[in-house]
Protein backbone atom coordinates (compact mmCIF):
# COMPACT_ATOMS: atom_id res chain seq x y z
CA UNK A 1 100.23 80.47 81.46
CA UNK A 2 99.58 77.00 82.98
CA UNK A 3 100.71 73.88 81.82
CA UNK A 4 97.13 73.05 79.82
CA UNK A 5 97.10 76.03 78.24
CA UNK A 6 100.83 75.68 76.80
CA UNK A 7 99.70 72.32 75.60
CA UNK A 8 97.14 74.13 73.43
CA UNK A 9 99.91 75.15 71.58
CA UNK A 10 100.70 72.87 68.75
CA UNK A 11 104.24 73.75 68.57
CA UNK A 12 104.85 73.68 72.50
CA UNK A 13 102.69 70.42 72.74
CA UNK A 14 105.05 68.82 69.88
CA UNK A 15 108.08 70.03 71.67
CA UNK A 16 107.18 68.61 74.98
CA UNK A 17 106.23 65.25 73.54
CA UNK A 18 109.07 64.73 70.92
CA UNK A 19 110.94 61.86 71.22
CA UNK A 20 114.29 64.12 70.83
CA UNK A 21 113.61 66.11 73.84
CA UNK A 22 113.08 62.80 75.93
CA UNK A 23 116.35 61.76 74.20
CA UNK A 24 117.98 65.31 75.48
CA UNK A 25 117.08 64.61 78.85
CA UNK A 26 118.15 60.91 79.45
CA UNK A 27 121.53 62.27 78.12
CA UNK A 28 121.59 64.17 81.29
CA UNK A 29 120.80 61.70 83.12
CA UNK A 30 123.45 59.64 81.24
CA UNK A 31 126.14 62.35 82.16
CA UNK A 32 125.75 62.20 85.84
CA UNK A 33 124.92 58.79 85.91
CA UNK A 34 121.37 58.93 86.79
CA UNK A 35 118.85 55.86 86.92
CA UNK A 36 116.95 56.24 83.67
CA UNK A 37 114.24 54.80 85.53
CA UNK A 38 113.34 57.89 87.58
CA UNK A 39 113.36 59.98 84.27
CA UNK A 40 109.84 60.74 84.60
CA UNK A 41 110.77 62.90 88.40
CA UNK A 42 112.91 65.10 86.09
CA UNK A 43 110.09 65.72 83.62
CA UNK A 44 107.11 66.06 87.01
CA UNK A 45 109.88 68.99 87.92
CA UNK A 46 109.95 70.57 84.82
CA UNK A 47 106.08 70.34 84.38
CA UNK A 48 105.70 71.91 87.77
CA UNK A 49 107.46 75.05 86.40
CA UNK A 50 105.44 75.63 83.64
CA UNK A 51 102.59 75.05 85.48
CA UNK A 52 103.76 77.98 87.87
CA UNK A 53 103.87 75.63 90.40
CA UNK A 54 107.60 76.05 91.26
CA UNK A 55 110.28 78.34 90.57
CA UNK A 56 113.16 77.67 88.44
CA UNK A 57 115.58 78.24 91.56
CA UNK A 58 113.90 75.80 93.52
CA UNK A 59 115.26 72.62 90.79
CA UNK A 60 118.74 72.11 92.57
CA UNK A 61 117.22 71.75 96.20
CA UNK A 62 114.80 69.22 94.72
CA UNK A 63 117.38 67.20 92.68
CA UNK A 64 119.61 67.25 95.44
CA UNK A 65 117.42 65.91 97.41
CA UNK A 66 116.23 63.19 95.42
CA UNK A 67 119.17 62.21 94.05
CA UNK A 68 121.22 62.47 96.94
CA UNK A 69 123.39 64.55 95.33
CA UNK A 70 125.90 67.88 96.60
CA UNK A 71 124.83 71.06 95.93
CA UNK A 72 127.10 71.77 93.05
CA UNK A 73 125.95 68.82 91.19
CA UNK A 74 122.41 68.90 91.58
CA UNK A 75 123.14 72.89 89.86
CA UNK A 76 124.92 71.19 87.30
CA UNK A 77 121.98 68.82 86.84
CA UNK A 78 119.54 70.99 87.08
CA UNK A 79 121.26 73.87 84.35
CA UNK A 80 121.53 71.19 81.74
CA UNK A 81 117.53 69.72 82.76
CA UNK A 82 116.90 73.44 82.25
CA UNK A 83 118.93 74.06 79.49
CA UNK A 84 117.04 71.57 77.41
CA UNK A 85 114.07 71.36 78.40
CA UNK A 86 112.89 74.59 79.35
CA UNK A 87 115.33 76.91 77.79
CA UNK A 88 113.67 76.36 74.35
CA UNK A 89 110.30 77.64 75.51
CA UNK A 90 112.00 81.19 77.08
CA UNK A 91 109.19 83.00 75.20
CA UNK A 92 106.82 80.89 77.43
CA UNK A 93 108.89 80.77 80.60
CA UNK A 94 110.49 84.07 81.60
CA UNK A 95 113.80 84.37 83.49
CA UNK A 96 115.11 81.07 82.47
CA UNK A 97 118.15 82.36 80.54
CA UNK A 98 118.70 84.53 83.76
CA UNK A 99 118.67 81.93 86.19
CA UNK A 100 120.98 79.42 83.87
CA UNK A 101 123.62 82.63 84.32
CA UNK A 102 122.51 82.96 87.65
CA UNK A 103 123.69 79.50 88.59
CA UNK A 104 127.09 80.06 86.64
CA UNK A 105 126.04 78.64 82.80
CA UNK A 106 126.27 80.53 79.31
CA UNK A 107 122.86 79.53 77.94
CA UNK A 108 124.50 79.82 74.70
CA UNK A 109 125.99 76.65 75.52
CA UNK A 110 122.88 74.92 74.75
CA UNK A 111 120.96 74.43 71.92
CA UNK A 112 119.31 77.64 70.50
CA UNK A 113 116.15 76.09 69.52
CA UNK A 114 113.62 78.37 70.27
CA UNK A 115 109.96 77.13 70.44
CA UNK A 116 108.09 80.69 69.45
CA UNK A 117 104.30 81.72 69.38
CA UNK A 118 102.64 81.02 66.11
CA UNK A 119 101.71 83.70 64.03
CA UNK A 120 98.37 83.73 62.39
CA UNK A 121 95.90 85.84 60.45
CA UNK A 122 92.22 86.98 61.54
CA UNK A 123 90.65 84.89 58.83
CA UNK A 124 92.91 81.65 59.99
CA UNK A 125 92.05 81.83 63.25
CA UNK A 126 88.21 82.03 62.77
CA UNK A 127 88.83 79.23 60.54
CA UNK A 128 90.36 77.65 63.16
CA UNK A 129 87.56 78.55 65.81
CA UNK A 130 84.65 77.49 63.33
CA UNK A 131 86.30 73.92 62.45
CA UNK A 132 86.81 73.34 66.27
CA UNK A 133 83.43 73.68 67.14
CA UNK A 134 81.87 71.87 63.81
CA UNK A 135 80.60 75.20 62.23
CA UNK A 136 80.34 75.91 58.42
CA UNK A 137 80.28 79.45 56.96
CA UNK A 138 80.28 80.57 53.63
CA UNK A 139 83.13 83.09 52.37
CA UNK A 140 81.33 86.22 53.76
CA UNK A 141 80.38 84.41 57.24
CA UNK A 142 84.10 83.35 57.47
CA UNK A 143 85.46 86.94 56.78
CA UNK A 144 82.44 88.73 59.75
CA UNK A 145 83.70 85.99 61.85
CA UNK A 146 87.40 87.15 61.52
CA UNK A 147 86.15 90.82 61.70
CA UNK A 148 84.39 90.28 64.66
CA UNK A 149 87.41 88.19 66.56
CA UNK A 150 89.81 90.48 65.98
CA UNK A 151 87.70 93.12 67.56
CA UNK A 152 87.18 91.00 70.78
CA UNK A 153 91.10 90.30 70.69
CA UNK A 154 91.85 94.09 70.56
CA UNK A 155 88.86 94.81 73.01
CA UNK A 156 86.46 96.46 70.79
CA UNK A 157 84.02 94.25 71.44
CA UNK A 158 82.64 92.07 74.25
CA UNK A 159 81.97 88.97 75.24
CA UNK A 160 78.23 89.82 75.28
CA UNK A 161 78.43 91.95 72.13
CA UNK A 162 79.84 89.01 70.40
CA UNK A 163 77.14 86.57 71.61
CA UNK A 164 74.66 89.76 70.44
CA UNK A 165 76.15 89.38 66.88
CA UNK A 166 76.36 85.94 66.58
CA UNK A 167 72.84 85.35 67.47
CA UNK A 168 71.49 88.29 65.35
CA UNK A 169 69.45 87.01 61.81
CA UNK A 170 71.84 87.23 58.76
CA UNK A 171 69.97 89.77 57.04
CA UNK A 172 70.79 92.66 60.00
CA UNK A 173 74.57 91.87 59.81
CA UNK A 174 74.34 89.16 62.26
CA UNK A 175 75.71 85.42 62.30
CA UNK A 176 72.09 83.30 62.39
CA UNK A 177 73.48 80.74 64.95
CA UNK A 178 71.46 79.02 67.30
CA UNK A 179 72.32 79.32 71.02
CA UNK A 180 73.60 76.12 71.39
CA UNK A 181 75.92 77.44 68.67
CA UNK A 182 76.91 80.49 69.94
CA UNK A 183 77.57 78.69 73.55
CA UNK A 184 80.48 76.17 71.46
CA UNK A 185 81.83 79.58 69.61
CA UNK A 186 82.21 81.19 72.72
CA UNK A 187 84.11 78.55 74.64
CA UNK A 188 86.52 77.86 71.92
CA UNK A 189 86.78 81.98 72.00
């Protein structure tokens, strides 16, 4: 999952903004007296691995580099960088609990918050799906719309059988909307 579509997770997006995780991370800093000034190359580093842009193992090389540091402190740096700023999304970011014990650390060690995926119903999410796109449905609508998404999400449907549905009149089981419509549904689908 890239780094835009983690943001499109309210409780990952609230995570990586807080002001407490930016507070986490100058501590580390702090601890191996960093400049708090280049705070931002720490965060670009741990961007770039939830963007799947760079591996975990690569974040000692690159702090030791940058940092001018020796190899066993820029591991040091990098396990506690890790260990608060990407340990927390593990659900989102596999292996980094591996590669803290890889590199000698008891992930324990760090906090155990654990950003998870949120857990909703059919009928929230397309609530969810008609607000984003400006759509209004009465009670029954609301409930074929939830029907319908949740047989897309387990592949029962299509794609094109959901467009099919969505565009069919009201009075043959369809939604009514307009093509326009259906295109906004879609995309937030």
């Amino acid at each position: 999952m890239s780094l835009a579509n983690l943001l499109k997770i309210p409780q990952v997006k609230r995570f990586l903004q807080d002001g407490d995780a930016y507070a986490d991370l100058e501590a580390v800093m702090e601890k191996y007296d960093l400049p708090r000034d280049r705070l931002s190359e720490l965060l670009d580093v741990t961007d770039a691995v939830l963007d799947k842009q760079l591996e975990i193992k690569e974040i000692p090389s690159l702090i030791e580099e940058a940092f001018g540091m020796t190899k066993e402190q820029s591991v040091e740096v990098a396990a506690n960088v890790v260990g608060v700023r990407l340990l927390p999304l593990r659900i989102f970011v596999p292996g980094v609990q591996e590669q803290l014990v890889a590199w000698g650390f008891d992930p324990a060690t760090f906090s155990q918050k654990e950003i998870g995926k949120e857990s909703i119903t059919a009928d929230q999410f397309a609530q969810r799906l008609a607000n984003n796109v400006n759509l209004s449905f009465s009670e029954l609508l609301m409930k074929r719309l939830a029907f319908l998404l949740e047989q897309r999400v387990t592949e029962q449907r299509t794609d094109e059988s959901l467009r099919t549905f969505f565009g069919r009149p009201l009075t043959i089981g369809g939604m009514g909307l307009a093509k326009e419509q259906i295109d906004a549904l879609m995309a937030a689908v």
